[in-house]
C-alpha atoms as a PDB file:
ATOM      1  CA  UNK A   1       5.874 -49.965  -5.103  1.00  0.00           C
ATOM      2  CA  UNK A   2       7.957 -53.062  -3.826  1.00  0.00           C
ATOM      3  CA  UNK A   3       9.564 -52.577  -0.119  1.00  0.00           C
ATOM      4  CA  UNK A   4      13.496 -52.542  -1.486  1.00  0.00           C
ATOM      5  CA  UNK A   5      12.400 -50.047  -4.322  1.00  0.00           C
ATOM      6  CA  UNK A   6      11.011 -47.580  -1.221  1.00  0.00           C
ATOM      7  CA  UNK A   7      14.208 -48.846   0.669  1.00  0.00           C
ATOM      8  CA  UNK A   8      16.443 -47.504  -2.129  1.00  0.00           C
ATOM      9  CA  UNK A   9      14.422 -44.248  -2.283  1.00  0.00           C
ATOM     10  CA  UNK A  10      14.605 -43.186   1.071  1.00  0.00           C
ATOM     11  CA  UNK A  11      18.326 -43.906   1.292  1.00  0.00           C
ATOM     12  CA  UNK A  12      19.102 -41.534  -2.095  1.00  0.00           C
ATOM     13  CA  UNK A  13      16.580 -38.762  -0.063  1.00  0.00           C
ATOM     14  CA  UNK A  14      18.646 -39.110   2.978  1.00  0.00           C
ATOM     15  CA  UNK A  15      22.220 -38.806   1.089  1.00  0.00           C
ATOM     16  CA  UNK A  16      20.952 -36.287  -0.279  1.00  0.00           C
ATOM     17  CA  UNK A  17      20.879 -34.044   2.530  1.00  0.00           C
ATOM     18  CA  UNK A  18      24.252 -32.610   2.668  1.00  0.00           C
ATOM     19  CA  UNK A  19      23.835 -31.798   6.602  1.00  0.00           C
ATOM     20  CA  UNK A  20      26.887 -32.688   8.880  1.00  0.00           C
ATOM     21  CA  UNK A  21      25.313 -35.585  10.793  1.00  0.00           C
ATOM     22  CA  UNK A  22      21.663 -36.736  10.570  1.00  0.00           C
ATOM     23  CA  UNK A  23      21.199 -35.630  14.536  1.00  0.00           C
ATOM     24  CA  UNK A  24      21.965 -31.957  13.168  1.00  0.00           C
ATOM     25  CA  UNK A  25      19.266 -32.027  10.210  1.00  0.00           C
ATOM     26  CA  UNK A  26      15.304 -31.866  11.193  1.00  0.00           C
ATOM     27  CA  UNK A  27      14.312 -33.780   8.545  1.00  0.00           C
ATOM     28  CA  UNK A  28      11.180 -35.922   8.289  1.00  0.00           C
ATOM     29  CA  UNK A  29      10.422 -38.762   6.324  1.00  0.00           C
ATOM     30  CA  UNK A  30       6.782 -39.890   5.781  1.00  0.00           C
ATOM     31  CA  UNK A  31       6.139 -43.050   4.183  1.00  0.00           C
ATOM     32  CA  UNK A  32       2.409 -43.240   3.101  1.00  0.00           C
ATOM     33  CA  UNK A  33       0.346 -44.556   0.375  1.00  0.00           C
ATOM     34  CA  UNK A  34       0.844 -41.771  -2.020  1.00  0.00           C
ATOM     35  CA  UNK A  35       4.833 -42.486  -1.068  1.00  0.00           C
ATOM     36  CA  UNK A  36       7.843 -40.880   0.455  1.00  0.00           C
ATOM     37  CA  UNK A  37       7.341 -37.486   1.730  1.00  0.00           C
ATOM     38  CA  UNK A  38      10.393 -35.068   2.778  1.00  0.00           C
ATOM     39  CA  UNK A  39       9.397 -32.279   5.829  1.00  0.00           C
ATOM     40  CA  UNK A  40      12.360 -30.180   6.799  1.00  0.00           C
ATOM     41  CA  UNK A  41      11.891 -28.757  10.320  1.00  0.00           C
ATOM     42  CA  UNK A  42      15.512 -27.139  10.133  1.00  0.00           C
ATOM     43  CA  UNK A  43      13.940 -23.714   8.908  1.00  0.00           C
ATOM     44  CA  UNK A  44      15.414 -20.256  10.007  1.00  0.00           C
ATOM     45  CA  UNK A  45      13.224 -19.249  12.617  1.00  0.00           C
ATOM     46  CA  UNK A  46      12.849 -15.844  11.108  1.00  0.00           C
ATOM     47  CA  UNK A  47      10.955 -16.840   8.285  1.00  0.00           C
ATOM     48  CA  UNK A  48       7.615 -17.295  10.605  1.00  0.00           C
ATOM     49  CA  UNK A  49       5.244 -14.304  10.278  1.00  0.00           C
ATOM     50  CA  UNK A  50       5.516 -14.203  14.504  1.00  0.00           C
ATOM     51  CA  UNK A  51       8.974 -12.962  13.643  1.00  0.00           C
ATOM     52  CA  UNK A  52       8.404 -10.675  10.665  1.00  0.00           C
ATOM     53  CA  UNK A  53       5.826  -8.095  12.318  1.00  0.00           C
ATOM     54  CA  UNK A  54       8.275  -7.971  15.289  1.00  0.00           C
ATOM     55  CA  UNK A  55       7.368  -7.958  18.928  1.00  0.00           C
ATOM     56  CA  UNK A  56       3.954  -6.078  19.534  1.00  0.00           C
ATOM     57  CA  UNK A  57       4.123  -2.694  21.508  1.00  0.00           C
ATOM     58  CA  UNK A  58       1.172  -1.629  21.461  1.00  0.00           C
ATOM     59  CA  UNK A  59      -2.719  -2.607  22.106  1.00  0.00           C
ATOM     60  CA  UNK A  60      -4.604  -4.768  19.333  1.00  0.00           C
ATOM     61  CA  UNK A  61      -7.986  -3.481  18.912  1.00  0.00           C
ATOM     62  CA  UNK A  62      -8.776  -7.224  18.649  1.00  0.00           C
ATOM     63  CA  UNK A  63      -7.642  -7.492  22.080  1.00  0.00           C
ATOM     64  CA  UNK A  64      -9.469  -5.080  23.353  1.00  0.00           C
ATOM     65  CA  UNK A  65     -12.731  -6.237  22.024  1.00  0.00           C
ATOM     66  CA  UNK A  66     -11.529  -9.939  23.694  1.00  0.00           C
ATOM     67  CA  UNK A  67     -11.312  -7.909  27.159  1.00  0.00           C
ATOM     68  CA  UNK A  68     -14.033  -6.111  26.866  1.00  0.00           C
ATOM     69  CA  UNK A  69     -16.161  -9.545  26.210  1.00  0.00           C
ATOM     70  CA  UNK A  70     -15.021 -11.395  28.899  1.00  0.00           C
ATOM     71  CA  UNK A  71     -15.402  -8.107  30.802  1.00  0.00           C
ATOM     72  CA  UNK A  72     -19.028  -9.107  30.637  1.00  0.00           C
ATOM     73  CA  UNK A  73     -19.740  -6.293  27.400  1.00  0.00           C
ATOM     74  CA  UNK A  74     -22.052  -7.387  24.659  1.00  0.00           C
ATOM     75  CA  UNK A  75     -21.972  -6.128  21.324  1.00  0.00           C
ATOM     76  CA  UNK A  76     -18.694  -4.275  21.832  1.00  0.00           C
ATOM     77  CA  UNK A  77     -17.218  -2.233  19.622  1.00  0.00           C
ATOM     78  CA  UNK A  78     -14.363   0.395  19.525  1.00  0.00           C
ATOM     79  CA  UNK A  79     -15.343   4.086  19.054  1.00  0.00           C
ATOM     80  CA  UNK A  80     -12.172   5.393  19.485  1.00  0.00           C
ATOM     81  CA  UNK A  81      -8.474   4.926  19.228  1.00  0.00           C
ATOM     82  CA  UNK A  82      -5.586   7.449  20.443  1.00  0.00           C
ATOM     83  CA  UNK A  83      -2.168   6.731  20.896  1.00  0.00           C
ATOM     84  CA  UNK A  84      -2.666   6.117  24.675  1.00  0.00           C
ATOM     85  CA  UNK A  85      -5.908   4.523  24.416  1.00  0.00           C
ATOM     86  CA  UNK A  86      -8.302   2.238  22.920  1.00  0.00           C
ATOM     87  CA  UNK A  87     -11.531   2.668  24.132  1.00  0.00           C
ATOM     88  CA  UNK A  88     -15.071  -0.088  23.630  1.00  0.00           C
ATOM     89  CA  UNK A  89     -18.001   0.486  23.795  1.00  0.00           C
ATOM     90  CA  UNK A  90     -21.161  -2.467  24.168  1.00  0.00           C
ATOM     91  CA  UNK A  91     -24.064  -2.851  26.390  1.00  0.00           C
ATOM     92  CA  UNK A  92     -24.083  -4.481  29.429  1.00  0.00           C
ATOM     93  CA  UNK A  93     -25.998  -7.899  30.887  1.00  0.00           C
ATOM     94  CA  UNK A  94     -28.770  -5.574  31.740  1.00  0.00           C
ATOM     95  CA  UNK A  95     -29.165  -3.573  28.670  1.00  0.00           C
ATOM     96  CA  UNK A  96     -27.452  -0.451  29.251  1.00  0.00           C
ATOM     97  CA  UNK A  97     -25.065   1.407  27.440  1.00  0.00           C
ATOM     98  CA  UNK A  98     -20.865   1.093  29.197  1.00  0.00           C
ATOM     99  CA  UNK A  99     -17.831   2.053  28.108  1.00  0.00           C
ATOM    100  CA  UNK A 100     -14.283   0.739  28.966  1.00  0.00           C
ATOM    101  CA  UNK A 101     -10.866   2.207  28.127  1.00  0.00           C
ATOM    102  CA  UNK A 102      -7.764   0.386  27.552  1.00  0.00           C
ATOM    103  CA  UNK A 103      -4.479   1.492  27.818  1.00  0.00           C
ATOM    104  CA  UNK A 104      -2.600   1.598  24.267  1.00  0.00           C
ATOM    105  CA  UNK A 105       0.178  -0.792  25.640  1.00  0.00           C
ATOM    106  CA  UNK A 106       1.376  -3.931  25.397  1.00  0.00           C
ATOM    107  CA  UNK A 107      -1.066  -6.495  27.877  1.00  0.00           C
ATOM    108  CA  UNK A 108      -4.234  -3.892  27.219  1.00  0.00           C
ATOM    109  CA  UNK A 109      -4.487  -3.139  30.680  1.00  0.00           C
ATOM    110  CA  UNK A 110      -7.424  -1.549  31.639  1.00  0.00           C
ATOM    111  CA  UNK A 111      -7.693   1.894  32.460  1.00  0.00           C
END
């Protein structure tokens, strides 16, 4: 593709845009060798998955496991889950068998 040809092109993809000023419109244009590519950043932010689960109230097991790990537990998994609590279970540096508990809030504090 010549230069003006590309020039033309990205002009028609910017009129396109029927946005009040080009300031107001996240719109990015890539030019590369497979040629013009369009990314609009002006998405509603509630589309994002962050936004669709809503804000997290409770303990992820996930979480918990993290915690536990850097707690220093090996092999750490969760034997049981309550609606207060979240409790791991893993052995420790030395071999032996530990337990920790986690409260079933938001942070996973540790009980």
């Amino acid at each position: 593709m010549n230069i003006a040809f590309k020039a033309v092109l990205l002009s028609s993809v910017i009129a396109s845009f029927a946005a009040p000023s080009i300031a107001d419109a996240q719109v990015e244009l890539r030019l590369g060798p497979g040629g013009v590519e369009v990314q609009n950043h002006d998405r509603n932010r509630y589309d994002d998955r962050y936004y669709e689960r809503g804000p997290r109230r409770r303990c992820d097991p996930r979480d918990a496991l993290d915690n536990a790990r850097d707690a220093g537990l090996r092999r750490a998994q969760i034997i049981r889950e309550t609606p207060r609590s979240i409790t791991v279970q893993g052995f420790t540096r030395s071999g032996r068998p530990d337990r920790m508990s986690f409260a079933n809030v938001r942070g996973c504090p540790e009980i």
